[in-house]
C-alpha atoms as a PDB file:
ATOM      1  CA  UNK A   1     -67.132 -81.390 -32.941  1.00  0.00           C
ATOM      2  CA  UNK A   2     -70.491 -80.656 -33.821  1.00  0.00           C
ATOM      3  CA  UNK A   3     -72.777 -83.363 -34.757  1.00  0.00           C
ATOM      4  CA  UNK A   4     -72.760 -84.845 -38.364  1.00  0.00           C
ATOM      5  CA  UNK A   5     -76.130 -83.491 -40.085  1.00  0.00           C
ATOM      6  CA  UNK A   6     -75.230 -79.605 -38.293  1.00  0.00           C
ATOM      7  CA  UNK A   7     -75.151 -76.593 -40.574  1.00  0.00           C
ATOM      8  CA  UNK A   8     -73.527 -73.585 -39.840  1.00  0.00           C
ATOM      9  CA  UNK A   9     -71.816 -70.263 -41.134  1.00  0.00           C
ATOM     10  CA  UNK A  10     -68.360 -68.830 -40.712  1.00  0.00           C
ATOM     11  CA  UNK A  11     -69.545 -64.799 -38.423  1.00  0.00           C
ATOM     12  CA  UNK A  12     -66.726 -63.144 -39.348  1.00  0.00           C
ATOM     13  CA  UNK A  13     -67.808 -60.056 -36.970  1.00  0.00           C
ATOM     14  CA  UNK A  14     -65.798 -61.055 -34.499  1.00  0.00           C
ATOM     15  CA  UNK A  15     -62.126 -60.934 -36.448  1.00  0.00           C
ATOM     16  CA  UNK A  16     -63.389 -57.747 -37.827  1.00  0.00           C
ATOM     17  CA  UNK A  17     -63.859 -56.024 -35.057  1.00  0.00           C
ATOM     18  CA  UNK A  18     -60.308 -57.182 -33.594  1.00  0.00           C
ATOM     19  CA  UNK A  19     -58.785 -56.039 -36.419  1.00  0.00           C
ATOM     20  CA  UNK A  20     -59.730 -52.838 -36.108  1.00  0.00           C
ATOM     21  CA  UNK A  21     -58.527 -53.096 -32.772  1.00  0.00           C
ATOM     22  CA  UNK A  22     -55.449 -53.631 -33.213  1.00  0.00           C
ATOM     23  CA  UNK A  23     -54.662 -51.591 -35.946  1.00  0.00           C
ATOM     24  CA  UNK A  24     -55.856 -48.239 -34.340  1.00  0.00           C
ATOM     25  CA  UNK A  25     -53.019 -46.447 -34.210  1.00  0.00           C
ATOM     26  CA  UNK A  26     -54.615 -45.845 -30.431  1.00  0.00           C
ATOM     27  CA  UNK A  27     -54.233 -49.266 -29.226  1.00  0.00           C
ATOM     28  CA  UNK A  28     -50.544 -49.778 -27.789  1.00  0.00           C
ATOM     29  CA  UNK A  29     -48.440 -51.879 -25.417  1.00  0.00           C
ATOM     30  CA  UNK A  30     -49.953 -55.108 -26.497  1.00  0.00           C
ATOM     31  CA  UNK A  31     -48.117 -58.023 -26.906  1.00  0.00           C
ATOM     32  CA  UNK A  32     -49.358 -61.233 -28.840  1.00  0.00           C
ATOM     33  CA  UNK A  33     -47.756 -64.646 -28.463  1.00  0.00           C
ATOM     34  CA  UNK A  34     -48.611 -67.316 -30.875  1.00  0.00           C
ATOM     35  CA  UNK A  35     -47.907 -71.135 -30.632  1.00  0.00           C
ATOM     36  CA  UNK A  36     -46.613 -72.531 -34.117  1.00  0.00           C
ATOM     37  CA  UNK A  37     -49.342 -75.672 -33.965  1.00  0.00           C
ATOM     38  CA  UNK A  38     -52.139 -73.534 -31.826  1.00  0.00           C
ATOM     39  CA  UNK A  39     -55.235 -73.613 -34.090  1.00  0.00           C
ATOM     40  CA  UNK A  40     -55.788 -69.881 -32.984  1.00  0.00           C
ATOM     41  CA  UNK A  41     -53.006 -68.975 -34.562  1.00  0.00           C
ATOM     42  CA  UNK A  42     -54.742 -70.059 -38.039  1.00  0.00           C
ATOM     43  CA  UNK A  43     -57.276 -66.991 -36.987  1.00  0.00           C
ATOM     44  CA  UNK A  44     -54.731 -64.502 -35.650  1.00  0.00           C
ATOM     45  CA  UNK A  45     -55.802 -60.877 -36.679  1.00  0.00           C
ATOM     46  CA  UNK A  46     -53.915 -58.747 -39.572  1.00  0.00           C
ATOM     47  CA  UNK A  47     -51.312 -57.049 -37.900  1.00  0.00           C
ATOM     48  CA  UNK A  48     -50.215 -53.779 -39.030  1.00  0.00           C
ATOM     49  CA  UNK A  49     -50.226 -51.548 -35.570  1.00  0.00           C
ATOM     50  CA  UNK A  50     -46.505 -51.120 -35.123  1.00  0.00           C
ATOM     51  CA  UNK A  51     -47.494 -49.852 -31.328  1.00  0.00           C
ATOM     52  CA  UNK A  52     -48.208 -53.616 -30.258  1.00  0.00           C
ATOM     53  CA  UNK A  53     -46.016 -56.462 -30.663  1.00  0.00           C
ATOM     54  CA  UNK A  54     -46.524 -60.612 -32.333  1.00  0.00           C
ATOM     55  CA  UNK A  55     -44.493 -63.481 -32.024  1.00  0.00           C
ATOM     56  CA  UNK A  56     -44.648 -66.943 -33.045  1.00  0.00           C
ATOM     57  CA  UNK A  57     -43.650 -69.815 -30.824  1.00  0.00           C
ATOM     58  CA  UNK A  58     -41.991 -72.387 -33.123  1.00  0.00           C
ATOM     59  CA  UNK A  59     -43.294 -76.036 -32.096  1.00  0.00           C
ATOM     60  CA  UNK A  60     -45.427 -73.738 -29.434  1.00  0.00           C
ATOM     61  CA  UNK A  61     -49.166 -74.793 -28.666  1.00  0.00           C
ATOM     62  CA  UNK A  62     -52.108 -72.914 -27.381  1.00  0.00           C
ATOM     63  CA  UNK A  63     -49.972 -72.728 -23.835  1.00  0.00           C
ATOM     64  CA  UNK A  64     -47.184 -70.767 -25.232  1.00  0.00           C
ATOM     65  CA  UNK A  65     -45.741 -67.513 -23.196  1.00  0.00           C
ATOM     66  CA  UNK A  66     -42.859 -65.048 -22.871  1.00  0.00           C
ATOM     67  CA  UNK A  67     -41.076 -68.218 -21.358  1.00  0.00           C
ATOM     68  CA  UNK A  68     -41.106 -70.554 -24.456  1.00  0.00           C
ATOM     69  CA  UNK A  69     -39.811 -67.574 -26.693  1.00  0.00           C
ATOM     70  CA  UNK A  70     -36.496 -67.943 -28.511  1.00  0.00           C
ATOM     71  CA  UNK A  71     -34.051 -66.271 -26.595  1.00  0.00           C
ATOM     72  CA  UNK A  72     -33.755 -63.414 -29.512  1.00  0.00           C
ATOM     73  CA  UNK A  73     -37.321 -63.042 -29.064  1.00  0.00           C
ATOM     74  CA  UNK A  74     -37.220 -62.761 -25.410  1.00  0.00           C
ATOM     75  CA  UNK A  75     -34.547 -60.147 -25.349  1.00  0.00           C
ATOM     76  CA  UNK A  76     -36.933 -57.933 -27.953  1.00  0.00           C
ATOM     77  CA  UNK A  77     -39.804 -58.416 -25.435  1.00  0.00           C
ATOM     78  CA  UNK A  78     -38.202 -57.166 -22.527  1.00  0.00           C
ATOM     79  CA  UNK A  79     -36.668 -54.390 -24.008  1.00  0.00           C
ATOM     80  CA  UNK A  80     -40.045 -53.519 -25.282  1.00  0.00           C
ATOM     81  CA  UNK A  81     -41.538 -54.064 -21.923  1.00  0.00           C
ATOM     82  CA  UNK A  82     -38.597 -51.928 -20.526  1.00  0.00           C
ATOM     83  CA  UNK A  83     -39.457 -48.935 -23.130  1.00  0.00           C
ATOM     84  CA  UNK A  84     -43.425 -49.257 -22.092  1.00  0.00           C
ATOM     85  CA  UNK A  85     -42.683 -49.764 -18.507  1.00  0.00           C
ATOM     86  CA  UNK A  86     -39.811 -47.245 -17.867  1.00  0.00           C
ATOM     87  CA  UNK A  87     -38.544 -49.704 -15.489  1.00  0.00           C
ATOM     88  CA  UNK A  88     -35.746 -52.540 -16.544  1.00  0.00           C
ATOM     89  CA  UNK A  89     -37.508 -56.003 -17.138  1.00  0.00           C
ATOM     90  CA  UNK A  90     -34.833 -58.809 -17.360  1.00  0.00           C
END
């Protein structure tokens, strides 16, 4: 959207950082939801931090939550939630 004769670069500063974020074996009890067609999800961060949890909407957009989740996926988030919480989450 910028205008036609505007350069610019690609800062990947950002993305690093968040990577090593999330892969800090420190950083826990995150959970990431994706939309399928969500243009952030084209910049998502390399996951490796088994403490947090992703998921991928199919068909989802940039709106996508817990709600639009297959039901497979839904049942993994709240017994995750459950585990972090101590506390049933249905």
């Amino acid at each position: 959207f910028a205008p036609h004769n505007y350069s610019s670069t690609f800062d990947n500063t950002y993305l690093n950082s968040l990577n090593k974020f999330i892969n800090d074996p420190q950083t826990s009890k995150i959970i990431f939801i994706y939309g399928e067609n969500d243009p952030y999800t084209g910049a998502q961060p390399t996951f490796k931090n088994s403490n947090c949890l992703k998921f991928i909407v199919k068909d989802g957009c940039h709106k996508s939550r817990i709600e639009d989740l297959s039901d497979s996926q839904k049942q993994e988030v709240f017994k995750q939630l459950s585990t972090w919480l101590n506390w049933e989450v249905k």
